[in-house]
C-alpha atoms as a PDB file:
ATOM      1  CA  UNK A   1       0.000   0.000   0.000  1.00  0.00           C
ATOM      2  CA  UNK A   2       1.637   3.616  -0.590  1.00  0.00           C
ATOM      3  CA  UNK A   3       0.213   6.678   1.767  1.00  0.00           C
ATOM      4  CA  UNK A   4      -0.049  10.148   0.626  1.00  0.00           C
ATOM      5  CA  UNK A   5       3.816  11.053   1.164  1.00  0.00           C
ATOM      6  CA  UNK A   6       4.895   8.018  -0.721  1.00  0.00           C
ATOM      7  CA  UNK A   7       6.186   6.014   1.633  1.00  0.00           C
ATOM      8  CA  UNK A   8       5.635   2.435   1.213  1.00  0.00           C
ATOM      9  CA  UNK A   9       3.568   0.708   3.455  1.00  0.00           C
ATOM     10  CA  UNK A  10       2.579  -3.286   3.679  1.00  0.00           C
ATOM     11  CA  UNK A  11      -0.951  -4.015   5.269  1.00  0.00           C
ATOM     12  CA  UNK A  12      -0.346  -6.771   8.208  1.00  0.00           C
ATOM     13  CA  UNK A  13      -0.142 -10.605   6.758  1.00  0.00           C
ATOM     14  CA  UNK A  14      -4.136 -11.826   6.123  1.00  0.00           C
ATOM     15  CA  UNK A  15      -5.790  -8.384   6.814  1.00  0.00           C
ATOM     16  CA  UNK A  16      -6.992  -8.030   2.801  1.00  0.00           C
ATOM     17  CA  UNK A  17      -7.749 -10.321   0.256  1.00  0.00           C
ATOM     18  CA  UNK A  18      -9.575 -10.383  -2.870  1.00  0.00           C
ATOM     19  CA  UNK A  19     -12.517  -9.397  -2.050  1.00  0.00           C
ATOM     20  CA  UNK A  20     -12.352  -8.565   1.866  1.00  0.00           C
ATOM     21  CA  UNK A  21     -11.059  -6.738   4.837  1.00  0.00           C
ATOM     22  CA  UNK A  22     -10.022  -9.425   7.782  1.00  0.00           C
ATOM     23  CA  UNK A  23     -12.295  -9.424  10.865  1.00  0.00           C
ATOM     24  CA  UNK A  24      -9.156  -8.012  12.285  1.00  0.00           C
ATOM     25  CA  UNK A  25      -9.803  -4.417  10.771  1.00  0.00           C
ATOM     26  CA  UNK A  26     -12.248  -2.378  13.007  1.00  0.00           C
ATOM     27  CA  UNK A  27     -10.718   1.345  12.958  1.00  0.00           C
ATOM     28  CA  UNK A  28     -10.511   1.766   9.120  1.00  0.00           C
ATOM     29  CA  UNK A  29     -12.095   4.851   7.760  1.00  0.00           C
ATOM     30  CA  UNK A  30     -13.759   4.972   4.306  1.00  0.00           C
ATOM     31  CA  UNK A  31     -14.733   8.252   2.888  1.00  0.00           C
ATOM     32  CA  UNK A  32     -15.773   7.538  -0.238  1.00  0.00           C
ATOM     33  CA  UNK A  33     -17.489   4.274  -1.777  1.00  0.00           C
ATOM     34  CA  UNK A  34     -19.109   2.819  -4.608  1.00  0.00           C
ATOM     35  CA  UNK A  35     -22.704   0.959  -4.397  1.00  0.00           C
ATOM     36  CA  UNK A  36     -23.158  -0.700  -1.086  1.00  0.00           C
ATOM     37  CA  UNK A  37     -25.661  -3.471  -2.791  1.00  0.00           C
ATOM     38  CA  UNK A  38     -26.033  -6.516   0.720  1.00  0.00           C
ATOM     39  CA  UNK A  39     -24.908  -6.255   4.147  1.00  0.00           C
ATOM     40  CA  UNK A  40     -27.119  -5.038   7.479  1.00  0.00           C
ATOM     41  CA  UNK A  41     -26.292  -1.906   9.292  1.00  0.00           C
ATOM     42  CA  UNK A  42     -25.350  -2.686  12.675  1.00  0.00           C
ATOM     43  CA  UNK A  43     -23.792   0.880  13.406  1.00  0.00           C
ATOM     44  CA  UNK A  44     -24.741   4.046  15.881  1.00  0.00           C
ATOM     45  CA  UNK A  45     -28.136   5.717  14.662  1.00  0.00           C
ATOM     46  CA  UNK A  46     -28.056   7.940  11.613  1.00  0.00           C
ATOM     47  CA  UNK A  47     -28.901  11.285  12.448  1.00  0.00           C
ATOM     48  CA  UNK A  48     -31.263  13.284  10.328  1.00  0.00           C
ATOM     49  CA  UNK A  49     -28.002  15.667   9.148  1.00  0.00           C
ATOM     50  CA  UNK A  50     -27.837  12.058   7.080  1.00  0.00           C
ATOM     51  CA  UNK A  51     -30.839  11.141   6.243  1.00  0.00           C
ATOM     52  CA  UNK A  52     -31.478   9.303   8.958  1.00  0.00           C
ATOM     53  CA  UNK A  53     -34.398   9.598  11.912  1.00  0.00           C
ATOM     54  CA  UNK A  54     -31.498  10.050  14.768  1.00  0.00           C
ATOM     55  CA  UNK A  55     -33.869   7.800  16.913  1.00  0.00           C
ATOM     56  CA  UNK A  56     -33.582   4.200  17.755  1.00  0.00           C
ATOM     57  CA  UNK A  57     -37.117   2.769  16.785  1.00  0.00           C
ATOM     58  CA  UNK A  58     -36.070  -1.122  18.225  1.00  0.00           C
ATOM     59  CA  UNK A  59     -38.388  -3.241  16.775  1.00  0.00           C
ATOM     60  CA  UNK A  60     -41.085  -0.558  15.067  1.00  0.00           C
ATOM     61  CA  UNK A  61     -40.827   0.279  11.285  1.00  0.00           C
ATOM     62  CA  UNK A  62     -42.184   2.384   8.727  1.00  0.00           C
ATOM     63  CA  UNK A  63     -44.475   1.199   5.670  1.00  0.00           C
ATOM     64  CA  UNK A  64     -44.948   4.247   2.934  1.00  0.00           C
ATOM     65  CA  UNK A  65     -46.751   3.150  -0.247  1.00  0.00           C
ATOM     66  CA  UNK A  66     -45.771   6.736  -2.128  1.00  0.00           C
ATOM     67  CA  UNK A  67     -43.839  10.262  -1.207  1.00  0.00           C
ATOM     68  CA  UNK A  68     -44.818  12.208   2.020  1.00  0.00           C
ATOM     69  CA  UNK A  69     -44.215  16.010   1.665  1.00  0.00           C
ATOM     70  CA  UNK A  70     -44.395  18.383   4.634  1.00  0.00           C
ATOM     71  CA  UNK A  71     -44.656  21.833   3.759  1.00  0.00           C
ATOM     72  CA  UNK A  72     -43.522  25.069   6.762  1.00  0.00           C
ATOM     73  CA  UNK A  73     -40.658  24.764   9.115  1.00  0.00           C
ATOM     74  CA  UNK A  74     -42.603  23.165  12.039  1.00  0.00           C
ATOM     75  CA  UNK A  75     -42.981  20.154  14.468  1.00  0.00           C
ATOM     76  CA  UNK A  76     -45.805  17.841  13.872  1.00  0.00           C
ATOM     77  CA  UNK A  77     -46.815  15.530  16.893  1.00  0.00           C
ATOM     78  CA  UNK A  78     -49.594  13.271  16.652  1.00  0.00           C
ATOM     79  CA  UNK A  79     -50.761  11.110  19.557  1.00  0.00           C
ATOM     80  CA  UNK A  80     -52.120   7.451  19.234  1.00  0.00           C
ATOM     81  CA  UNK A  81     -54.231   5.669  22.164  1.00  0.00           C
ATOM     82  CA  UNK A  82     -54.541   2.485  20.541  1.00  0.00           C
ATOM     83  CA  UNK A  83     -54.150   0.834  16.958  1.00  0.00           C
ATOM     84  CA  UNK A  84     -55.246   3.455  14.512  1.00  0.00           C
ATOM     85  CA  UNK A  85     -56.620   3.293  11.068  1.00  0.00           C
ATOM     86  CA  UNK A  86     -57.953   6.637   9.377  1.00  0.00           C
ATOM     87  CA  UNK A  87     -58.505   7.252   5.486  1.00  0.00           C
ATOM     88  CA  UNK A  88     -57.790  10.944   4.488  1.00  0.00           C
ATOM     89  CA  UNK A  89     -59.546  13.079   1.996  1.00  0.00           C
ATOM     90  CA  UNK A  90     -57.963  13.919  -1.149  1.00  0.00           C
ATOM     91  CA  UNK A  91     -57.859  17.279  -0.323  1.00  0.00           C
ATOM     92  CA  UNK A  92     -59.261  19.987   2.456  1.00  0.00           C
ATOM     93  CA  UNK A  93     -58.695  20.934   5.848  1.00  0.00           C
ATOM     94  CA  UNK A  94     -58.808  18.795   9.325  1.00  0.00           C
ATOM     95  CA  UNK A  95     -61.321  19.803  11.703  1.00  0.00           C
ATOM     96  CA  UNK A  96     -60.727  19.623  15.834  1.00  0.00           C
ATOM     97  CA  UNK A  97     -63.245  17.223  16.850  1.00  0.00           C
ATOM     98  CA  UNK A  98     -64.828  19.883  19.534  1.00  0.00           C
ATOM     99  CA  UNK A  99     -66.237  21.851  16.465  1.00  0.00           C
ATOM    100  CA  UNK A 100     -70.194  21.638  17.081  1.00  0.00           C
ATOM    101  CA  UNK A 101     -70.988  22.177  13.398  1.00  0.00           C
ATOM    102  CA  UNK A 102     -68.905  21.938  10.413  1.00  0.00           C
ATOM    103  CA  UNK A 103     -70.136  23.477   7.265  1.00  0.00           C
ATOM    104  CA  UNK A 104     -69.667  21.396   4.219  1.00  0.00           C
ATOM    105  CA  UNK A 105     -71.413  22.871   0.574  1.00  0.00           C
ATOM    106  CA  UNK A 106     -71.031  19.802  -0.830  1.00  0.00           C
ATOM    107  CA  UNK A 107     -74.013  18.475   1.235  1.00  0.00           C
ATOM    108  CA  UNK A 108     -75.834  21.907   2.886  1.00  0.00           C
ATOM    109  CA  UNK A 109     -77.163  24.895   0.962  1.00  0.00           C
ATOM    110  CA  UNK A 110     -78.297  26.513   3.995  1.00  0.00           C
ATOM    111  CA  UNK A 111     -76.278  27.325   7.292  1.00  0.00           C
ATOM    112  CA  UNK A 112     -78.627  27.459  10.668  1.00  0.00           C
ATOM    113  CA  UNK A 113     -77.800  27.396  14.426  1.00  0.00           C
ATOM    114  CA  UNK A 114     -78.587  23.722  16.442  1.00  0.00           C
ATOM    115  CA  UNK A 115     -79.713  26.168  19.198  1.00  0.00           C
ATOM    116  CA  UNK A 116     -83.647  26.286  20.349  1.00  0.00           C
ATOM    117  CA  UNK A 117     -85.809  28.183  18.036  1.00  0.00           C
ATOM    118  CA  UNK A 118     -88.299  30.210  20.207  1.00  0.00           C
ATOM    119  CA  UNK A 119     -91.493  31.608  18.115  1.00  0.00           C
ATOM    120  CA  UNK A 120     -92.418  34.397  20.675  1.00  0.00           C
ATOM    121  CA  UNK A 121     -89.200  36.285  18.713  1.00  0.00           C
ATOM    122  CA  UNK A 122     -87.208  38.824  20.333  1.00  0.00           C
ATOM    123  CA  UNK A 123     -87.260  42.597  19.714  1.00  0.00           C
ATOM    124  CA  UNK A 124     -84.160  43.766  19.111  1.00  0.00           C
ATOM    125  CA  UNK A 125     -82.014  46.960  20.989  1.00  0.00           C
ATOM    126  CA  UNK A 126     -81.745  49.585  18.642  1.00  0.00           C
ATOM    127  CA  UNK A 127     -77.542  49.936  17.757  1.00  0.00           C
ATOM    128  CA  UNK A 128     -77.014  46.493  18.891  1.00  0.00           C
ATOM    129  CA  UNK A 129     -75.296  44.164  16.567  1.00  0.00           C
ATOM    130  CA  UNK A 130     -76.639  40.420  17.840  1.00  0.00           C
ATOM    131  CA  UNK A 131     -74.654  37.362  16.571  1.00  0.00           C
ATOM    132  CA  UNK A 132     -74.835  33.713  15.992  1.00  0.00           C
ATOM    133  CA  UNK A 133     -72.441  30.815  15.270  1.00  0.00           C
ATOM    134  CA  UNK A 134     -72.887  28.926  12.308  1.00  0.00           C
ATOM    135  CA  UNK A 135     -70.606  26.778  12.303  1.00  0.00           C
ATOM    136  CA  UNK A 136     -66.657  26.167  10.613  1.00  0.00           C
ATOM    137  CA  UNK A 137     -65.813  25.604   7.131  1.00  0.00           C
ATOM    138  CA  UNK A 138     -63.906  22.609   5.471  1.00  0.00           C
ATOM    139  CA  UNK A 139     -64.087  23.935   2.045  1.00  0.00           C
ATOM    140  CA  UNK A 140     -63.950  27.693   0.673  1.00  0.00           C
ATOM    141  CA  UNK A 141     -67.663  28.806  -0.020  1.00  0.00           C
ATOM    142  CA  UNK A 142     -69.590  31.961  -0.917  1.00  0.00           C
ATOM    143  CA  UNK A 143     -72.775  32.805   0.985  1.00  0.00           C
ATOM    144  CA  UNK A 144     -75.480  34.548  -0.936  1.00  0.00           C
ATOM    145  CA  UNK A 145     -78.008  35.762   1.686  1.00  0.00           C
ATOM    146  CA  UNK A 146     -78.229  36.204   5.704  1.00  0.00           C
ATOM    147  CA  UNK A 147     -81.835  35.707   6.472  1.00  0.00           C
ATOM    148  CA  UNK A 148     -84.468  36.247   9.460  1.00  0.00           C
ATOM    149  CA  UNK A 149     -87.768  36.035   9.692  1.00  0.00           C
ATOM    150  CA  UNK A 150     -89.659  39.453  10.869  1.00  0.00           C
ATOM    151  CA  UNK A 151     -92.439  38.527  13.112  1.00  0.00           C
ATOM    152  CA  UNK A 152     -93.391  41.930  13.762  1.00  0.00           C
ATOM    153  CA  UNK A 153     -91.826  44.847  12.074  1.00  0.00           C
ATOM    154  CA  UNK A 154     -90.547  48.012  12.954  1.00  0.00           C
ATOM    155  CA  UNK A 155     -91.182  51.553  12.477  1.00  0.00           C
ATOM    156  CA  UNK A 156     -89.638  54.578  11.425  1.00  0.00           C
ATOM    157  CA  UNK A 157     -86.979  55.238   8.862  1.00  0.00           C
ATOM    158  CA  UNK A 158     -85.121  52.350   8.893  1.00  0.00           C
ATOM    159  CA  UNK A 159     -81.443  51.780   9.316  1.00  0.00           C
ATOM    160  CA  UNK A 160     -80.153  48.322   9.530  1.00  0.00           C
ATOM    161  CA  UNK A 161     -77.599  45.772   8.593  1.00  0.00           C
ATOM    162  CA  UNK A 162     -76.675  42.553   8.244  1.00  0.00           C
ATOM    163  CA  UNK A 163     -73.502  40.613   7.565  1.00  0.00           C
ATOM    164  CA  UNK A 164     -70.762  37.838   7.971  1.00  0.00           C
ATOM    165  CA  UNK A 165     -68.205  37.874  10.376  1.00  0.00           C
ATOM    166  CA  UNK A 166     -65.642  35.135  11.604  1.00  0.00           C
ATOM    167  CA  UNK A 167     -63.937  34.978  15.188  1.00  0.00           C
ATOM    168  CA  UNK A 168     -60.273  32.991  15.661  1.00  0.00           C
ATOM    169  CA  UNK A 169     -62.205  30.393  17.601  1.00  0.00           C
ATOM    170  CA  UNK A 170     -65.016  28.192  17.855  1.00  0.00           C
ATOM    171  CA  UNK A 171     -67.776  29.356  20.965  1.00  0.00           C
ATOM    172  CA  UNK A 172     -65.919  28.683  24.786  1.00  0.00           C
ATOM    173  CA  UNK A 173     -67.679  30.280  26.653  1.00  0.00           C
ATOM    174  CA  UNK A 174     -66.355  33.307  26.773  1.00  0.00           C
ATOM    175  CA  UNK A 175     -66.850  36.884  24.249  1.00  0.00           C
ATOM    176  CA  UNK A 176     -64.933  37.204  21.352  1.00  0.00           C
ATOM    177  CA  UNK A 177     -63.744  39.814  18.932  1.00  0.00           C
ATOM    178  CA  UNK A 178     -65.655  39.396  15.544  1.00  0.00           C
ATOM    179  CA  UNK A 179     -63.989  40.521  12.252  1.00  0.00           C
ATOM    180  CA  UNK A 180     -65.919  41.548   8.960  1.00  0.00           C
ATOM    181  CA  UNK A 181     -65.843  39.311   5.861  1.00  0.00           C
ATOM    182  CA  UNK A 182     -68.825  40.937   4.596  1.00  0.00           C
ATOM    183  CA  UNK A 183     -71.636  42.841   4.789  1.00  0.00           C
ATOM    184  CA  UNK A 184     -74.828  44.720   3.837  1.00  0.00           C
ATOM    185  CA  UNK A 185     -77.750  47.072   4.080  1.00  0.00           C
ATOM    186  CA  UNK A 186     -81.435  45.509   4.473  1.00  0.00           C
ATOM    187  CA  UNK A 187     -85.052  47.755   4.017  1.00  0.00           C
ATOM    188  CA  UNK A 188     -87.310  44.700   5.099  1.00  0.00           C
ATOM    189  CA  UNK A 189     -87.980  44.527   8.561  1.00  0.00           C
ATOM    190  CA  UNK A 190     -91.036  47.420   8.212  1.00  0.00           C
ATOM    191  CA  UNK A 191     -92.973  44.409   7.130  1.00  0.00           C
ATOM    192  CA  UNK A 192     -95.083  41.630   9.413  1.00  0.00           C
ATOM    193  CA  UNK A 193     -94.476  37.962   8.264  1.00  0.00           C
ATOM    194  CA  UNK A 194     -91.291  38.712   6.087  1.00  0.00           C
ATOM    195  CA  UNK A 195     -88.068  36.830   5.523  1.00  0.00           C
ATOM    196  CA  UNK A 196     -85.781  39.564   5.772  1.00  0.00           C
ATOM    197  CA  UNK A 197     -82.403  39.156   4.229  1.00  0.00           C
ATOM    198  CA  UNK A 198     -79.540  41.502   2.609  1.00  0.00           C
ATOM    199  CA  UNK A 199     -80.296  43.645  -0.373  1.00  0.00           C
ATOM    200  CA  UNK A 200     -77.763  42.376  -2.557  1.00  0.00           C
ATOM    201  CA  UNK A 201     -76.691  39.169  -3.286  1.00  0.00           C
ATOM    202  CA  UNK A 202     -73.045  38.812  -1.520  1.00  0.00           C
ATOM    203  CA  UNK A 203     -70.162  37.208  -3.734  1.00  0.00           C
ATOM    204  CA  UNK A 204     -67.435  36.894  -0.848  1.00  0.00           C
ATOM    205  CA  UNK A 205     -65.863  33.763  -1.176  1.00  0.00           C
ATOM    206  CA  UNK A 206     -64.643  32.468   2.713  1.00  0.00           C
ATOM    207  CA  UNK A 207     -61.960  30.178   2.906  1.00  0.00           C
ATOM    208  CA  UNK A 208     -61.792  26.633   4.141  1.00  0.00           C
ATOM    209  CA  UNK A 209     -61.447  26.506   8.442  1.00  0.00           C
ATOM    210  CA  UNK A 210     -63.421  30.007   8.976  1.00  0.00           C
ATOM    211  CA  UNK A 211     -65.561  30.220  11.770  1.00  0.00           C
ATOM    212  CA  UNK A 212     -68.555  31.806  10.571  1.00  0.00           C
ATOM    213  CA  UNK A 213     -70.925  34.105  12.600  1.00  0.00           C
ATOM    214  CA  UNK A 214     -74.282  35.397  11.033  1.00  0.00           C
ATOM    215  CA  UNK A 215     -74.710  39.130  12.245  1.00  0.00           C
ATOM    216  CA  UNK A 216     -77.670  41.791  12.453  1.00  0.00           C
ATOM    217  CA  UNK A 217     -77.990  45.066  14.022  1.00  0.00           C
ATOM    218  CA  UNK A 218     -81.265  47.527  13.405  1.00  0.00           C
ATOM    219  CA  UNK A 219     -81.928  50.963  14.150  1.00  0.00           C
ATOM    220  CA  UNK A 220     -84.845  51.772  13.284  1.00  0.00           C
ATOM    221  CA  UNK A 221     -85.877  55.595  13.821  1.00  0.00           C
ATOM    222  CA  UNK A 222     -89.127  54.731  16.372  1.00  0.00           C
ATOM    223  CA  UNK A 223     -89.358  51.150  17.044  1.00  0.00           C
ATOM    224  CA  UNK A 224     -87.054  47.797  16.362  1.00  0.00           C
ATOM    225  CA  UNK A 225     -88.795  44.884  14.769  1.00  0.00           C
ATOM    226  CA  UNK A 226     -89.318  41.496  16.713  1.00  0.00           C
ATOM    227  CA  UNK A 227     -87.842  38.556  15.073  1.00  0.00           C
ATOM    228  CA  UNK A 228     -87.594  34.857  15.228  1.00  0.00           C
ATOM    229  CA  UNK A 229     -85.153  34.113  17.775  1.00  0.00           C
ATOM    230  CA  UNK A 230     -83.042  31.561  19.472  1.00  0.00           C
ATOM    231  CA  UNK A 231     -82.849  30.421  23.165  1.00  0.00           C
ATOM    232  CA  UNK A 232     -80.757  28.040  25.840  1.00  0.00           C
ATOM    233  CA  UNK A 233     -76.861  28.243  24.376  1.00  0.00           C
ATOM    234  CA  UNK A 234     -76.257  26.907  28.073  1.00  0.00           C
ATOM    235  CA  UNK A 235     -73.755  29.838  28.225  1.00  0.00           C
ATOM    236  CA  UNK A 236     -71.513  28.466  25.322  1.00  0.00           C
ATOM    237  CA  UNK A 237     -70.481  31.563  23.809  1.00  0.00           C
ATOM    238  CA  UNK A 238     -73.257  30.457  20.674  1.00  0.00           C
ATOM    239  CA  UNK A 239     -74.785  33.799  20.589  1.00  0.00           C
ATOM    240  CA  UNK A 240     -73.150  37.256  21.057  1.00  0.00           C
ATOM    241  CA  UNK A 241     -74.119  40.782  21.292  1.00  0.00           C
ATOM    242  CA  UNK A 242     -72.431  44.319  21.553  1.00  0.00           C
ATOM    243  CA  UNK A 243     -74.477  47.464  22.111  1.00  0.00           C
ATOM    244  CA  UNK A 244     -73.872  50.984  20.481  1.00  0.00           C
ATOM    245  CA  UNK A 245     -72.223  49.448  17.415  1.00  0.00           C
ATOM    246  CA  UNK A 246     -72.385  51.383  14.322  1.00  0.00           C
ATOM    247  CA  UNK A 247     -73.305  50.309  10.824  1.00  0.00           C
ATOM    248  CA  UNK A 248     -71.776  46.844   9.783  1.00  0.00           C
ATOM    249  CA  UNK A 249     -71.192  48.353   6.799  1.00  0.00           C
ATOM    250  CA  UNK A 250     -68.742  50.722   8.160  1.00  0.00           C
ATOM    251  CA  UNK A 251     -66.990  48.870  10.969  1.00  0.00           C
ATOM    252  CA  UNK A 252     -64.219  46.299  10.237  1.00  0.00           C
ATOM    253  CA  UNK A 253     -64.879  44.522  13.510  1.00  0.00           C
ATOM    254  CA  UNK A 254     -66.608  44.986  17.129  1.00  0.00           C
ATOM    255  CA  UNK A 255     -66.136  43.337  20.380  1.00  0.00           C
ATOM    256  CA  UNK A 256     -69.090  40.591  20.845  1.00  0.00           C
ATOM    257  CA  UNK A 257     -69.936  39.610  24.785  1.00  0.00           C
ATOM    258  CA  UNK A 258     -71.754  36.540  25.885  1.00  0.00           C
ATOM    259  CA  UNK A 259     -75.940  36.862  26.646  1.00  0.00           C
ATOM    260  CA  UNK A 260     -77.224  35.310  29.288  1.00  0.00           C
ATOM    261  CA  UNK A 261     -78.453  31.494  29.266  1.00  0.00           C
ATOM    262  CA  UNK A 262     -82.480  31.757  29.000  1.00  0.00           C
ATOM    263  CA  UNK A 263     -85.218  29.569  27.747  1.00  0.00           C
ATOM    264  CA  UNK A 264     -86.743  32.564  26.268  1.00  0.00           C
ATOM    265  CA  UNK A 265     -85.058  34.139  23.316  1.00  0.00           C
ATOM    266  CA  UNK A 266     -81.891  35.646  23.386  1.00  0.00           C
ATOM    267  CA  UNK A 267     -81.103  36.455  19.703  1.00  0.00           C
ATOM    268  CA  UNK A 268     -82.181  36.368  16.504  1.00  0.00           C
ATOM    269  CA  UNK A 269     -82.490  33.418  14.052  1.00  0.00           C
ATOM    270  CA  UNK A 270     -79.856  33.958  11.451  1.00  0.00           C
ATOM    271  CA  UNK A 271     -78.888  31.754   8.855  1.00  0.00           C
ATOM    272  CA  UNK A 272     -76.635  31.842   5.663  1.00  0.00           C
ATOM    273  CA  UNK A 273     -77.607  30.400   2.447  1.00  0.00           C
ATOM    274  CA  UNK A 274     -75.419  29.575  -0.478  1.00  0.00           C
ATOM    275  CA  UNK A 275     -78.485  30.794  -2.977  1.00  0.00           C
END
């Protein structure tokens, strides 16, 4: 064998051979080699630097059946309480289980609350915005209408509102600040019996995991109109209401506090529709 400065050197009697390095020959250091094509790695753990998991699994393995792709510098830590099978969709957005109601267009047209519909209604506070949960999407969509139904109406020249907003969270209990996706003016609650909805058809679209609130606030010059209302959120945080908001259409977002658990109605019955 000849080293680097040229000096001869002879490898100790038996060490090589044809084909292979004597047992004898543990502190050899290859930097370079060609295809490794048999053997089984019985070394320290390869780190991830590597391409390696740098952690000794014993016994466990890993099946993949095609590519896995993880997108954003992050750590991802699932926990499993027992043998697991799940089969993903395609495409879309996880939802956390705690999520009351998810809203899916490819089965629902129409967005309501699961909260107790009251028929004696509930006559709104003029400037107060009033607003109720609908639910979280798994798929972008684009509401058309917000609707209520006017049981009695109001009087007076009318001012009113109503639009979508979206919070950062599901209900807990607790107020939340509610942020503007869209919204618009109504002239329909000065009549008895009347679904009342916005003017204009909207044309947001709302992306995929938005919590969606349904919103309405009326000030009506002499009196507010009664409408169809809800009842018993069991203080969730399901309904919210602010007082001495201005117009939706002007405000970005307002700060929505928690009503009071009743079995008579506490807020309007707003839905969304997708038509």
């Amino acid at each position: 064998m000849t080293t680097n400065n040229s000096t001869n050197n002879v490898a100790a009697a038996g060490s090589l051979t044809g084909t292979t390095l004597a047992s004898g020959v543990v502190t050899s250091s290859l930097t370079t080699v060609g295809t490794i094509g048999t053997g089984t790695w019985q070394g320290t753990v390869v780190g991830a630097t590597y391409g390696g998991t740098g952690v000794n699994n014993g016994s466990s393995t890993i099946t993949l059946g095609g590519s896995i792709t993880f997108s954003g510098a992050h750590t991802f830590t699932g926990t499993l309480t027992a043998d697991t099978s799940v089969t993903f969709p395609t495409s879309g957005t996880l939802l956390n289980s705690t999520i009351a109601n998810v809203m899916d267009p490819s089965t629902q047209s129409v967005y309501t609350s699961p909260l107790l519909v009251v028929t004696g209604g509930l006559q709104t506070t003029s400037g107060t915005a009033y607003a109720v949960y609908l639910g979280q999407t798994i798929t972008s969509i684009t509401p058309v209408h917000v609707a209520v139904w006017t049981i009695t109406a109001g009087t007076g020249t009318q001012t009113a509102e109503i639009g979508i907003f979206s919070t950062p969270a599901a209900p807990n209990g607790s107020g939340q600040t509610l942020t503007k996706l869209v919204a618009g003016g109504t002239s329909t609650f000065l009549s008895n019996s009347t679904i009342t909805k916005n003017n204009g058809a909207f044309s947001t679209p709302i992306a995929a995991g938005t919590h969606i609130w349904a919103v309405v606030r009326t000030a009506l010059a002499t009196t507010q109109p009664t409408l169809l209302a809800l009842a018993n959120d069991m203080n969730t945080g399901s309904v919210l209401s602010a007082a001495s908001v201005s117009a939706l259409t002007s405000i970005s977002s307002f700060s929505g506090s928690t009503i009071s658990q009743s079995l008579s109605a506490q807020c309007p019955n707003l839905i969304i529709t997708l038509a």
